[in-house]
Protein backbone atom coordinates (compact mmCIF):
# COMPACT_ATOMS: atom_id res chain seq x y z
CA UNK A 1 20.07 -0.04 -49.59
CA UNK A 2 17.32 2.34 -50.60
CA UNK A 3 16.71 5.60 -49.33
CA UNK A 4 12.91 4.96 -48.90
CA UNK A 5 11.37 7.58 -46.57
CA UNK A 6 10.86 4.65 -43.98
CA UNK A 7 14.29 3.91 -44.16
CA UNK A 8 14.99 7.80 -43.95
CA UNK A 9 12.84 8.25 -40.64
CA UNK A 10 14.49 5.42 -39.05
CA UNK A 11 17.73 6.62 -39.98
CA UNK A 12 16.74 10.14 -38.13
CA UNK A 13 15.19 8.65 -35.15
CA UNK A 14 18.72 6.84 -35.09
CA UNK A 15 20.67 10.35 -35.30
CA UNK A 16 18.42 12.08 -32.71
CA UNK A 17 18.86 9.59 -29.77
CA UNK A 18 21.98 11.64 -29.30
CA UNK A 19 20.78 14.23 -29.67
CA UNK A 20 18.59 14.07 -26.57
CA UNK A 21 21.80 14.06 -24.51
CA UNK A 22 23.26 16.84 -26.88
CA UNK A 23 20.37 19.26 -25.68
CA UNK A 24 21.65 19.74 -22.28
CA UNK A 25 25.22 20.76 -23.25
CA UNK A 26 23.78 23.43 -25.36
CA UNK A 27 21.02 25.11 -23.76
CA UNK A 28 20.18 25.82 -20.26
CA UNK A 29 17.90 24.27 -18.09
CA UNK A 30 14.63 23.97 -18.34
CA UNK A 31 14.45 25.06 -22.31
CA UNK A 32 16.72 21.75 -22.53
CA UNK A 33 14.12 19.62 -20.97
CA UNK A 34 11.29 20.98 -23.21
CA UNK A 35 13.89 20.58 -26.31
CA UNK A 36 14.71 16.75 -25.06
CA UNK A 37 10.94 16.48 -24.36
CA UNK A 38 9.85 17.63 -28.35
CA UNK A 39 12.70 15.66 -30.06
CA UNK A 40 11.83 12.34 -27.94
CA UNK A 41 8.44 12.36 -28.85
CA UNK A 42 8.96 13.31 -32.18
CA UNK A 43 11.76 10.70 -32.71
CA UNK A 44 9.19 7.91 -30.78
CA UNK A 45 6.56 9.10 -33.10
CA UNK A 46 8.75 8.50 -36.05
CA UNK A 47 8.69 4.53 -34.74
CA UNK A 48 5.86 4.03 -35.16
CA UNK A 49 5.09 5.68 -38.87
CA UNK A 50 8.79 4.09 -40.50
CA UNK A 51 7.52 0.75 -39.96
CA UNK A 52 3.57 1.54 -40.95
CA UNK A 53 4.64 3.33 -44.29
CA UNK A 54 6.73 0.46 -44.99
CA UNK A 55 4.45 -2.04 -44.70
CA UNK A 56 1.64 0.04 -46.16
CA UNK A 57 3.57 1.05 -49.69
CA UNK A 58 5.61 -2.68 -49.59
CA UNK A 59 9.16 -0.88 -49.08
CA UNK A 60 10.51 -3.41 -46.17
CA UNK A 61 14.24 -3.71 -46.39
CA UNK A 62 16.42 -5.39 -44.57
CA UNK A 63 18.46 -2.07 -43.55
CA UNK A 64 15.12 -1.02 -42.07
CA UNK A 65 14.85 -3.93 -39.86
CA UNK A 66 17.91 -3.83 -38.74
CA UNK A 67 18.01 -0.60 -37.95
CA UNK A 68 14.84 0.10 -35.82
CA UNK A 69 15.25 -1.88 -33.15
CA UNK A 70 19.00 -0.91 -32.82
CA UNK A 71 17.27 3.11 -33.02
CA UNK A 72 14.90 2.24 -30.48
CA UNK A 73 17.22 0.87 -27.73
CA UNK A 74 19.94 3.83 -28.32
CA UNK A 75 16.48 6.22 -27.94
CA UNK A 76 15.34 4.70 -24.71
CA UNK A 77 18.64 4.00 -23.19
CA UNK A 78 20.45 7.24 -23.82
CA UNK A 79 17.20 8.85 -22.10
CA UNK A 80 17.18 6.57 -19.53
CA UNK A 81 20.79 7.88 -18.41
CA UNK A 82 19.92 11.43 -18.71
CA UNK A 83 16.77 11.66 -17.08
CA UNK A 84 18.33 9.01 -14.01
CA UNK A 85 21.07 11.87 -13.92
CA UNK A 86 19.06 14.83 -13.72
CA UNK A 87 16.82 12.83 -11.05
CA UNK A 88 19.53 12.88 -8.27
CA UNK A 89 19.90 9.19 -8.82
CA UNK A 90 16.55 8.61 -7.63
CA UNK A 91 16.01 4.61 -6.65
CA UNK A 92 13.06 4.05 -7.57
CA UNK A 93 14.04 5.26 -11.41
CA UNK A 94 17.58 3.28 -10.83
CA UNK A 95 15.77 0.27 -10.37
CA UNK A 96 13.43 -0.23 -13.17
CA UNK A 97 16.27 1.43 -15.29
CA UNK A 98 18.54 -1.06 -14.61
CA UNK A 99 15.92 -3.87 -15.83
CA UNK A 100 15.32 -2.16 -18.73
CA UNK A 101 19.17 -1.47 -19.35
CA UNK A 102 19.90 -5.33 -18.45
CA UNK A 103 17.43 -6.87 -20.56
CA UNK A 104 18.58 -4.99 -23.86
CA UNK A 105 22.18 -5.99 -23.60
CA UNK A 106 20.72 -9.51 -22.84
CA UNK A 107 19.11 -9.85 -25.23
CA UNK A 108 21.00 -8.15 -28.01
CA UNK A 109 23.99 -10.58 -27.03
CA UNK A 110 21.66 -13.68 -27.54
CA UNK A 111 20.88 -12.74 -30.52
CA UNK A 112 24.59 -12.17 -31.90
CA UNK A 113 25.10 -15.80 -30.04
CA UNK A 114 22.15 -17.10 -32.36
CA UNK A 115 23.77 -15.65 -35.12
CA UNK A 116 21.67 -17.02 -38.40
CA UNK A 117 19.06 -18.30 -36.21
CA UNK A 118 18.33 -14.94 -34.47
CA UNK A 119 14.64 -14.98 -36.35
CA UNK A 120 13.85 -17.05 -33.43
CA UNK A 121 13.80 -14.24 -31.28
CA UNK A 122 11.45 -11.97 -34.04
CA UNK A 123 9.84 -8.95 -32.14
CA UNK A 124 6.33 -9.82 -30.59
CA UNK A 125 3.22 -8.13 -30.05
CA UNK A 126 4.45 -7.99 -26.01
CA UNK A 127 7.71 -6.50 -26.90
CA UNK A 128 6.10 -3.64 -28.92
CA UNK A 129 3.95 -2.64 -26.24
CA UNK A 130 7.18 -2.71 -24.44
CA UNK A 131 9.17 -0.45 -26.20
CA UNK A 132 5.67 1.68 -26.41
CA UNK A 133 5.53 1.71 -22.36
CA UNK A 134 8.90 2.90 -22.45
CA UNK A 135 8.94 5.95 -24.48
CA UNK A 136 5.53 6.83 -22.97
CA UNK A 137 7.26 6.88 -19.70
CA UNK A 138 10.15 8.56 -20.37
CA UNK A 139 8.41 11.42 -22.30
CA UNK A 140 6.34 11.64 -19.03
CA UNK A 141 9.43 11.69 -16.72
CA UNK A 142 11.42 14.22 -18.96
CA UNK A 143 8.01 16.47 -18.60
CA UNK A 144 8.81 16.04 -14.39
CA UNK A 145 12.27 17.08 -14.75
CA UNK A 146 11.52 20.04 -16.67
CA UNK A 147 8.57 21.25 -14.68
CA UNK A 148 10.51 20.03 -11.41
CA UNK A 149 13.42 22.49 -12.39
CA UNK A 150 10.83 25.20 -12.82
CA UNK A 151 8.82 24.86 -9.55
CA UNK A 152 11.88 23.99 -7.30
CA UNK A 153 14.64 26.48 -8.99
CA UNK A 154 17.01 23.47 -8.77
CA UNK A 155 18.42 20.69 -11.25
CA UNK A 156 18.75 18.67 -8.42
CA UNK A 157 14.78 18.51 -7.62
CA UNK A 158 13.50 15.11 -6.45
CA UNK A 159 16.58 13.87 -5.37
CA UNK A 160 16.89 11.39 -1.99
CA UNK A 161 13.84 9.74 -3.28
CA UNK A 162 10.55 9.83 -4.69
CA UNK A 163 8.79 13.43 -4.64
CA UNK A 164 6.17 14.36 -2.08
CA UNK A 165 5.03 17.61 -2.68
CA UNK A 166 2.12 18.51 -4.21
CA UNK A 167 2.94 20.02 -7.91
CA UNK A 168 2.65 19.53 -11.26
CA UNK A 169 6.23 18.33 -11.25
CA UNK A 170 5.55 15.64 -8.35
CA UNK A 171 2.46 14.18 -10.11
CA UNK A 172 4.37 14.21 -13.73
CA UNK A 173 7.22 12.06 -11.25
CA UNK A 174 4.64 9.74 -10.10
CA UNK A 175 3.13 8.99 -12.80
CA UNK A 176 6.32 8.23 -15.14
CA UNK A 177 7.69 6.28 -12.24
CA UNK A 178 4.49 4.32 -12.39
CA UNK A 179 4.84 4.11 -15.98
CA UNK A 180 8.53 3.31 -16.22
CA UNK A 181 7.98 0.06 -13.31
CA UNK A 182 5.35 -1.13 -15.99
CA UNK A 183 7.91 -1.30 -18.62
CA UNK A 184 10.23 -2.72 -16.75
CA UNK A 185 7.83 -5.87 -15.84
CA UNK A 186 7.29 -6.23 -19.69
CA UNK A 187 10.87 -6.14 -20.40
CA UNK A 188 11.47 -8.84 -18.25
CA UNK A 189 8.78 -10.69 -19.36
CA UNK A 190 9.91 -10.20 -22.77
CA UNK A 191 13.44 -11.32 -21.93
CA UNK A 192 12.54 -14.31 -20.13
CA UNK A 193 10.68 -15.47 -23.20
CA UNK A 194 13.76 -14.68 -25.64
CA UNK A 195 15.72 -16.41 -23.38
CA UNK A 196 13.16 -19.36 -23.40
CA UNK A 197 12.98 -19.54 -27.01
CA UNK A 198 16.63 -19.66 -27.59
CA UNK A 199 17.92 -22.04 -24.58
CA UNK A 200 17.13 -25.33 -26.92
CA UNK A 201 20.47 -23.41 -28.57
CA UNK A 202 22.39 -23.07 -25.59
CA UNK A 203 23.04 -26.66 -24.41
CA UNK A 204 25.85 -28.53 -25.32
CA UNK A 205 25.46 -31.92 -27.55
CA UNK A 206 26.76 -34.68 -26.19
């Protein structure tokens, strides 16, 4: 394996989804929000130039694309179980989370089952803007959580359902709740057509 600065990124972005959890055992609230917030985004922006330089200077490796969808699912679930914490367990997150959280195991398991074959089930142009939904939405909800903390003095703002004042922190919640229920539909999407691809596999012969 080559240390190639794609393969180097990816590695990080790996390393940091951690580290998004990591940031509230160390700091106090909110600066632990904003911290989670930066090293998200940064991480998420990372996905996007790993794969871009490698393309662009021919440096694909088979580490690399391994690795990147394996960093991209710890990223978004691992922020997924913070943020549903810090949200007093707020249905309408628990829902779409647990789509999102469903689907990845899912899929991940058909494509151990697959085993040589698991090409079949090659990322798509619908399960990029998937994974892009996601992070967008879960930057957007760690920006609530932070600001909610702020306005409402409380780590336990928003909880017993979806916010109703009128704030900064409320409209952040919306709108990454909004966001979040649109990645869910394209994760299921996506995992219905994995599934679809691969059942030809799953039948016994005769």
């Amino acid at each position: 394996m080559r240390w190639t600065l794609p393969n180097i990124l990816t590695t990080i972005r790996l390393l940091a989804a951690p580290g998004v959890a990591v940031m509230f055992l160390y700091f106090n609230r909110p600066f632990a929000d904003w911290l989670a917030l930066a090293l998200f985004v940064t991480a998420a922006i990372t996905d996007f130039f790993d794969g871009y330089l490698a393309r662009l200077w021919k440096q694909e490796s088979r580490y690399g694309a391994m690795l990147d969808p394996i960093a991209d699912k710890a990223m978004v679930v691992i922020a997924i179980m913070v943020i549903t914490g810090y949200s007093g367990m707020n249905p309408w997150l628990i829902l779409p989370a647990t789509v999102i959280l469903f689907r990845e195991v899912f899929v991940s398991g058909l494509r151990e089952y697959l085993g040589d074959r698991a090409h079949l089930l090659k990322v798509t142009r619908l399960a990029k803007w998937k994974t892009t939904a996601q992070m967008i939405a879960i930057a957007v909800l760690f920006l609530g959580t932070g600001l909610a903390y702020i306005e409402a003095g409380s780590p336990r703002a928003g909880e017993g359902g979806v916010p109703v004042s009128v704030s900064h922190a409320a409209v952040a919640t919306w709108i990454g709740l909004a966001l979040i229920w649109v990645a869910a539909a394209l994760t299921a999407i996506t995992g219905w057509d994995y599934l679809r691809k691969a059942a030809p596999f799953l039948k016994d012969t005769p």
